[in-house]
N, C-alpha and C. Protein backbone atom coordinates (compact mmCIF):
# COMPACT_ATOMS: atom_id res chain seq x y z
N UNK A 1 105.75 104.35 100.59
CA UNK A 1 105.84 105.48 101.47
C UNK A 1 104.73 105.40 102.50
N UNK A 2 105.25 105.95 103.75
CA UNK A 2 104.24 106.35 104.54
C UNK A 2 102.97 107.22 104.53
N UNK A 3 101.30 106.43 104.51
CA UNK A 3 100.17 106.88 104.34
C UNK A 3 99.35 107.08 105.85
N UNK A 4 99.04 108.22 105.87
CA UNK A 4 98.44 108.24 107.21
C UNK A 4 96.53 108.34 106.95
N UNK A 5 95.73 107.88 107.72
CA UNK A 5 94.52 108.00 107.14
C UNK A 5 93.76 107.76 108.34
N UNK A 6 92.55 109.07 108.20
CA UNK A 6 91.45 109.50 108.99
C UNK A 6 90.51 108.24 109.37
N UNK A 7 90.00 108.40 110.77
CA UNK A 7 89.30 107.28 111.21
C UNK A 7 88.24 106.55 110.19
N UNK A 8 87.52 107.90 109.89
CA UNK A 8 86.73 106.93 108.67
C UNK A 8 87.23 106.35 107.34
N UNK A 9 88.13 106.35 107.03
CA UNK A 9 88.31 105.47 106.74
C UNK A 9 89.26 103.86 106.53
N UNK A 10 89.29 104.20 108.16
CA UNK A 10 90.44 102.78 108.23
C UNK A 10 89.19 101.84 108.35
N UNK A 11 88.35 101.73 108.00
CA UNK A 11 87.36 100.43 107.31
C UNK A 11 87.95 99.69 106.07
N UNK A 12 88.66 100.66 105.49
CA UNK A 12 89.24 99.66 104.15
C UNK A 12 90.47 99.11 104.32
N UNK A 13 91.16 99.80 105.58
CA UNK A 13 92.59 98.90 106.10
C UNK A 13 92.47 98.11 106.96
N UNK A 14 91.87 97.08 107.02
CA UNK A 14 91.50 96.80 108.14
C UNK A 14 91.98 97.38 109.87
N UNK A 15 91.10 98.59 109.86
CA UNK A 15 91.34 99.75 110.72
C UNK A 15 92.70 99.97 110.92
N UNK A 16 93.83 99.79 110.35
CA UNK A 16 95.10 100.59 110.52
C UNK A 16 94.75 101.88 109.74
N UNK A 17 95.03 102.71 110.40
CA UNK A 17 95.22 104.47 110.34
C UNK A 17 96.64 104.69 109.17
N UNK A 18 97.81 103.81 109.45
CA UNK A 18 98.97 104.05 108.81
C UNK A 18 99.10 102.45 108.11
N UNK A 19 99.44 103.26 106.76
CA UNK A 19 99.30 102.49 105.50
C UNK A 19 100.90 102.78 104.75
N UNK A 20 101.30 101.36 103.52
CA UNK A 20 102.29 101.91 103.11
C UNK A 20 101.28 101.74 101.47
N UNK A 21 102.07 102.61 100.46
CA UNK A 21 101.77 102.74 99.37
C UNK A 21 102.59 103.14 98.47
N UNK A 22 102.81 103.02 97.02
CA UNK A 22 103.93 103.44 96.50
C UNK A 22 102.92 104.44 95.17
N UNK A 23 104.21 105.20 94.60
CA UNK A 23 103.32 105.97 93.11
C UNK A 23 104.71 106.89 93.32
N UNK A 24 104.76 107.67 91.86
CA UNK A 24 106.15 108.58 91.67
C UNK A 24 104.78 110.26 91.64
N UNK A 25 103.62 109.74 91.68
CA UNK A 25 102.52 111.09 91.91
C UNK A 25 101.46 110.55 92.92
N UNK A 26 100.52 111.63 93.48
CA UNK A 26 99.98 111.17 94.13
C UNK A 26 98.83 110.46 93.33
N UNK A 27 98.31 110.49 92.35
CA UNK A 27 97.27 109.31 92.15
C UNK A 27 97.98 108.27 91.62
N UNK A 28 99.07 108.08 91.57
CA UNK A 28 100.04 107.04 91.41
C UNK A 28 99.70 106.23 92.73
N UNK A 29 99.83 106.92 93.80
CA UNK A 29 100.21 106.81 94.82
C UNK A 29 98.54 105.86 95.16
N UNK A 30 97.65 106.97 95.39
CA UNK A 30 95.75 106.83 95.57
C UNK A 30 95.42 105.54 94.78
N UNK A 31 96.10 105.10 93.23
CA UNK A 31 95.90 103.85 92.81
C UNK A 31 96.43 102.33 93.45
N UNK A 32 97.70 102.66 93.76
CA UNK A 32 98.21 101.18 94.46
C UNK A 32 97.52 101.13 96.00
N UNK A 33 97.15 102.62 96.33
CA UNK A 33 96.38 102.14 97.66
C UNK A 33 94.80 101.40 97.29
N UNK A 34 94.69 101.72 96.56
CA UNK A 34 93.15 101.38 95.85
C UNK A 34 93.36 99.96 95.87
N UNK A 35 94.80 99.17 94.88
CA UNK A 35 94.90 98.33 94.61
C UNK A 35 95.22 97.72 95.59
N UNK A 36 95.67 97.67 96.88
CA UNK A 36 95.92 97.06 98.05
C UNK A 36 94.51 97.13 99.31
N UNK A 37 94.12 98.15 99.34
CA UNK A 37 92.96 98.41 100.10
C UNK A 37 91.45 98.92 98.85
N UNK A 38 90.94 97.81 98.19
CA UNK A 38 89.40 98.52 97.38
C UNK A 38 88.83 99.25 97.98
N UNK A 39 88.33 100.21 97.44
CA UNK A 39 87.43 100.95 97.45
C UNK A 39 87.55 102.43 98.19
N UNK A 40 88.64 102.41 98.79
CA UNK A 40 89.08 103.49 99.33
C UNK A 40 89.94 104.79 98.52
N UNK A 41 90.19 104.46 97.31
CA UNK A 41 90.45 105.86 96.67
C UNK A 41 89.04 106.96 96.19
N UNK A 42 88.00 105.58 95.44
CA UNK A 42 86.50 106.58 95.59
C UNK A 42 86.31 107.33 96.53
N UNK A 43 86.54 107.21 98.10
CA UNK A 43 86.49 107.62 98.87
C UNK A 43 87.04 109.57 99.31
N UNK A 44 88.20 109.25 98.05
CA UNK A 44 88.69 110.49 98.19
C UNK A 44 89.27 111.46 97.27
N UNK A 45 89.23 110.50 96.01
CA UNK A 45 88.92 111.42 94.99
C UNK A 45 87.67 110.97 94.15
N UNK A 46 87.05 112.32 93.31
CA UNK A 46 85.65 111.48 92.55
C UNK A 46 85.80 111.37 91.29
N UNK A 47 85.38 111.14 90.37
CA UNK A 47 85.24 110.55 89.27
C UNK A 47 85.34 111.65 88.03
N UNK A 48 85.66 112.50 88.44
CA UNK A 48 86.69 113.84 87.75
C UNK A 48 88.12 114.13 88.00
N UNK A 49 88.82 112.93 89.11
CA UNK A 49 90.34 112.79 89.65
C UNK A 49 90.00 113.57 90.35
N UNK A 50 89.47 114.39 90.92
CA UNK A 50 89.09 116.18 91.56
C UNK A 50 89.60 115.10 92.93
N UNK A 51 90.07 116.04 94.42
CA UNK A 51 90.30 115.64 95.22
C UNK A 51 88.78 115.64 95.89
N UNK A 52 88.35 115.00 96.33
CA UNK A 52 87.04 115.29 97.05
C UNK A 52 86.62 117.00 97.70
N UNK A 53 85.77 117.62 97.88
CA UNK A 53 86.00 119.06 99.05
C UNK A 53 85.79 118.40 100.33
N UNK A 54 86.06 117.42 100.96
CA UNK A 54 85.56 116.99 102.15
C UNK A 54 86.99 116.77 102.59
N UNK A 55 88.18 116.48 101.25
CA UNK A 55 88.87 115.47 102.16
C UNK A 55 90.27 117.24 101.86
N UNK A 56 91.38 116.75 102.13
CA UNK A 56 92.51 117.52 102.66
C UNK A 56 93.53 116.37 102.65
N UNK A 57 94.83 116.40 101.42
CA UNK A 57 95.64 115.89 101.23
C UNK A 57 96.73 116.88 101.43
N UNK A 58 97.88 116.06 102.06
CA UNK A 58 99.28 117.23 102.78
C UNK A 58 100.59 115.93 102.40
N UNK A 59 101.37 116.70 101.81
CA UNK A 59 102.67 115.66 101.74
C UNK A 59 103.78 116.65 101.77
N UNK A 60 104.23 115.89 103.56
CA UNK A 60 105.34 116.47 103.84
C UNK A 60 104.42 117.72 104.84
N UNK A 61 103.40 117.53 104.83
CA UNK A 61 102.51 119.01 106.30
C UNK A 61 102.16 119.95 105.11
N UNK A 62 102.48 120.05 103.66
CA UNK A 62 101.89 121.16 102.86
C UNK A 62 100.62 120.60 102.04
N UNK A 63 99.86 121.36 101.83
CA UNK A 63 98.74 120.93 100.95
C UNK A 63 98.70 120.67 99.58
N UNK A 64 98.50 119.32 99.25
CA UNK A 64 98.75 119.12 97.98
C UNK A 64 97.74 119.40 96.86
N UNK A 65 97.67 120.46 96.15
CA UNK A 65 96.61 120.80 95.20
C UNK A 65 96.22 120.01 93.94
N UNK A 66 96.42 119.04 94.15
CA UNK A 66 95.91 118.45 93.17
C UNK A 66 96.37 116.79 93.44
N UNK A 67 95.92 115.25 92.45
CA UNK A 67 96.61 114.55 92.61
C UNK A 67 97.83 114.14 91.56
N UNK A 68 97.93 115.00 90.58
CA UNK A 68 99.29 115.18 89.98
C UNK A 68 100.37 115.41 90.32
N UNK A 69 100.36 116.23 91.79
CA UNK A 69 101.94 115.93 92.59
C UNK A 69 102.59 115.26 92.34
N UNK A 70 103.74 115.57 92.39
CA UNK A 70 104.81 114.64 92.40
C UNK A 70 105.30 114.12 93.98
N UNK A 71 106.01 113.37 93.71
CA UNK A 71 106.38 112.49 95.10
C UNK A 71 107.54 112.03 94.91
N UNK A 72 108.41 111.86 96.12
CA UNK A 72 109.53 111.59 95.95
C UNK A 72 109.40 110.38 97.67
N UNK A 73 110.44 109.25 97.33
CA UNK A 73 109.79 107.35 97.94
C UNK A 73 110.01 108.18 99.94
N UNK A 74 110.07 108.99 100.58
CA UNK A 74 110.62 109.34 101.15
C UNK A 74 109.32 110.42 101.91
N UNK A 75 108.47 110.70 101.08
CA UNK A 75 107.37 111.73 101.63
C UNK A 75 106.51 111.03 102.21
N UNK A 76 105.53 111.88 102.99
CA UNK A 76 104.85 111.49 103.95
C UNK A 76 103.55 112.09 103.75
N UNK A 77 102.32 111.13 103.47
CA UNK A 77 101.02 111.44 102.94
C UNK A 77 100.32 111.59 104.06
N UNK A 78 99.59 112.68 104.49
CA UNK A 78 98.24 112.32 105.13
C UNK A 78 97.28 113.21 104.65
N UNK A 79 96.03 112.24 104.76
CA UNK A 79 94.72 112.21 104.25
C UNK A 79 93.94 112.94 105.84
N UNK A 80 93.01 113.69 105.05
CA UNK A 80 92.49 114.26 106.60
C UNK A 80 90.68 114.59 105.97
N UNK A 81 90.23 114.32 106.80
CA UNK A 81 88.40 113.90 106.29
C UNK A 81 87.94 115.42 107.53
N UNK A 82 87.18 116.46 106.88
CA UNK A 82 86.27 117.12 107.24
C UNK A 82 85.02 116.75 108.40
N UNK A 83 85.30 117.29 109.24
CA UNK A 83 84.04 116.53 110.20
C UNK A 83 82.61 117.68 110.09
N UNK A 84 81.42 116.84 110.37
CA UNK A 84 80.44 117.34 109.44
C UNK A 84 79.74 117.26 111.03
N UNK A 85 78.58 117.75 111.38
CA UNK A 85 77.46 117.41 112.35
C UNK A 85 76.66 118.66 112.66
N UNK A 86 75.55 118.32 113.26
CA UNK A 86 74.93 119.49 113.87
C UNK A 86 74.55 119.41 115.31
């Protein structure tokens, strides 16, 4: 399925923004991207599965609360990163 992903981190795609990935949930989903692009699921969930508070996951434009969603081969992920500065 179609993965869309915030500037910071298309460092792990080699800067493509749009990614494909498969999973029947979304950390189904966050693992084969892991497994195709390293190091980029740390990135957005932490080490409690917890979604990061920085980041903002939407499948299909609604917010997905958790990464236990379900998914169906046809939805449309985007990842959206919090911008921080002073």
């Amino acid at each position: 399925m179609r993965v869309l992903l915030p500037t910071p981190l298309a460092g792990y795609t080699a800067h493509r923004r749009e990614v494909q990935a498969e999973g029947a949930t979304l950390d189904e989903l966050l693992r084969d991207l892991d497994s195709r692009h390293p190091g980029i699921r740390f990135r957005i969930v932490d080490e409690q599965d917890a979604i990061r508070p920085h980041i903002k996951i939407f499948v299909n434009r609604i917010l997905a609360p958790s990464i236990r969603l379900a998914l169906a081969p046809a939805d449309e992920v985007l990842v959206v990163a919090a911008l921080s500065g002073g």
